[in-house]
Protein backbone atom coordinates (compact mmCIF):
# COMPACT_ATOMS: atom_id res chain seq x y z
CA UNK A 1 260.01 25.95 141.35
CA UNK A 2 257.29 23.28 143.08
CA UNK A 3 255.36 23.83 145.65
CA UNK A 4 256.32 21.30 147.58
CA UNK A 5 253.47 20.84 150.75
CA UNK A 6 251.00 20.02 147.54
CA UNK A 7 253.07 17.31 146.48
CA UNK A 8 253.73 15.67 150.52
CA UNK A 9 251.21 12.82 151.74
CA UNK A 10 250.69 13.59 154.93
CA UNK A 11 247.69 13.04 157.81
CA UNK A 12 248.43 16.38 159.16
CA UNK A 13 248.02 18.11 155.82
CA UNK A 14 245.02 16.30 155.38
CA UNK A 15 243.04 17.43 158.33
CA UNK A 16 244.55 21.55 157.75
CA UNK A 17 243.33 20.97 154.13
CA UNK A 18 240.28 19.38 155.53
CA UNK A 19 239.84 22.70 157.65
CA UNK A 20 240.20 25.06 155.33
CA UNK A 21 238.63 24.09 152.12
CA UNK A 22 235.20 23.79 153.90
CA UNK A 23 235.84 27.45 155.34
CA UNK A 24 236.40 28.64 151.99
CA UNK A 25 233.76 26.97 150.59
CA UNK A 26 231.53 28.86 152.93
CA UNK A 27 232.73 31.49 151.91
CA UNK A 28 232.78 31.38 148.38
CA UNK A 29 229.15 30.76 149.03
CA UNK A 30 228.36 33.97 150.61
CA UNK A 31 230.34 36.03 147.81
CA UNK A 32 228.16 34.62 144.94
CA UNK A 33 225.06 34.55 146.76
CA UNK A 34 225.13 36.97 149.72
CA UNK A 35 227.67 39.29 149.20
CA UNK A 36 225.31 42.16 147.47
CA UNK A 37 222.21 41.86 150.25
CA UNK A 38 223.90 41.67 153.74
CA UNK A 39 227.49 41.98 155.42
CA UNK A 40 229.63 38.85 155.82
CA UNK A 41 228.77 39.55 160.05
CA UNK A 42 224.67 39.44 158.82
CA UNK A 43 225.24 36.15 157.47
CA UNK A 44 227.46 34.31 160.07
CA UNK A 45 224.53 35.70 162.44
CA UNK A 46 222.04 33.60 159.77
CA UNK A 47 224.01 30.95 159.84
CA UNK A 48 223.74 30.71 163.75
CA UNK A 49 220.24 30.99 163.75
CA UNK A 50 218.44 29.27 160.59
CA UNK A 51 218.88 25.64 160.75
CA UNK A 52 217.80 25.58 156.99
CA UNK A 53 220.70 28.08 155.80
CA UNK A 54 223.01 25.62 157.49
CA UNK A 55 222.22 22.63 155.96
CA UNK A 56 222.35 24.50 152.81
CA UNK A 57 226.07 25.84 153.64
CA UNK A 58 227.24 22.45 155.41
CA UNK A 59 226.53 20.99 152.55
CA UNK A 60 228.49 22.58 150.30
CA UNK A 61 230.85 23.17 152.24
CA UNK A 62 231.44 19.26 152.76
CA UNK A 63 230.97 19.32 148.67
CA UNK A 64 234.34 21.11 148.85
CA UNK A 65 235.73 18.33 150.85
CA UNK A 66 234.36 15.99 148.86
CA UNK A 67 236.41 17.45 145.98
CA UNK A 68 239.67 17.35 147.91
CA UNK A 69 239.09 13.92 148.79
CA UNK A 70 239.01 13.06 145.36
CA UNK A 71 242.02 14.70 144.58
CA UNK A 72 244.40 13.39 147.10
CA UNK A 73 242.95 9.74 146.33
CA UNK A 74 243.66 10.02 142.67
CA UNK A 75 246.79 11.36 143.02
CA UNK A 76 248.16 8.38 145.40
CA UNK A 77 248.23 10.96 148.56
CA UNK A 78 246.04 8.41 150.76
CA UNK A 79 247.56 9.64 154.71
CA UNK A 80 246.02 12.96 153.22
CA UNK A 81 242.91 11.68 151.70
CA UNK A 82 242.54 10.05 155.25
CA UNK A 83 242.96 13.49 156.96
CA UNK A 84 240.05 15.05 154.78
CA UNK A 85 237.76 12.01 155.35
CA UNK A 86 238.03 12.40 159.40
CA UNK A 87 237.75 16.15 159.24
CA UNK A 88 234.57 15.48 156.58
CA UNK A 89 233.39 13.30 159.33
CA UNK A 90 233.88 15.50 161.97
CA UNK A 91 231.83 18.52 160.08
CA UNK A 92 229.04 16.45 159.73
CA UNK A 93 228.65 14.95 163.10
CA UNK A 94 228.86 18.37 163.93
CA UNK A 95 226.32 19.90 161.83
CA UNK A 96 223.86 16.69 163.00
CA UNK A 97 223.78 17.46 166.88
CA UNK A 98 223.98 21.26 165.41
CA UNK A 99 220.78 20.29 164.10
CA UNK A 100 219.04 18.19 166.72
CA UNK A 101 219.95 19.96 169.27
CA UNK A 102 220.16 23.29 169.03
């Protein structure tokens, strides 16, 4: 039996994938490197306040995009590599004006 959402090309699934994998990224991240110095609340707190920590995270988290960009595009799924890219594009606006003005 298929999962079948992995196999639709969609726009919509593109942007929830888009959502999530950068999440998960994030927290992936704080797992490995985190996880054994401060609680997951510590580090969201970190995130909010050290402008270097969130370059660091934003970028891997838009790694992870990255990834599933890739994915969808070599497997043919381009309304769902097109959902990623605006979502990618999206983060990292947002992590720019994060950054200048905050």
């Amino acid at each position: 039996m298929e999962i079948v959402i992995f196999k639709k090309d969609n726009l919509k699934i593109g942007i929830v994938y888009g959502l999530i994998a950068p999440l998960l990224a994030m927290f992936i991240y704080y797992f490995i490197v985190f996880a054994d110095k401060i609680t997951i609340s510590e580090y969201l707190f970190y995130l909010r306040t050290n402008r270097s920590l969130l370059t660091g995270v934003s970028s891997i988290s838009l790694v992870a995009n990255a990834i599933l960009f890739t994915v969808f595009i070599n497997t043919y799924r381009d309304k769902s590599a097109k959902g990623v890219f605006v979502i990618t594009l999206v983060y990292g606006i947002a992590v720019l004006l994060i950054k200048l003005f905050a």
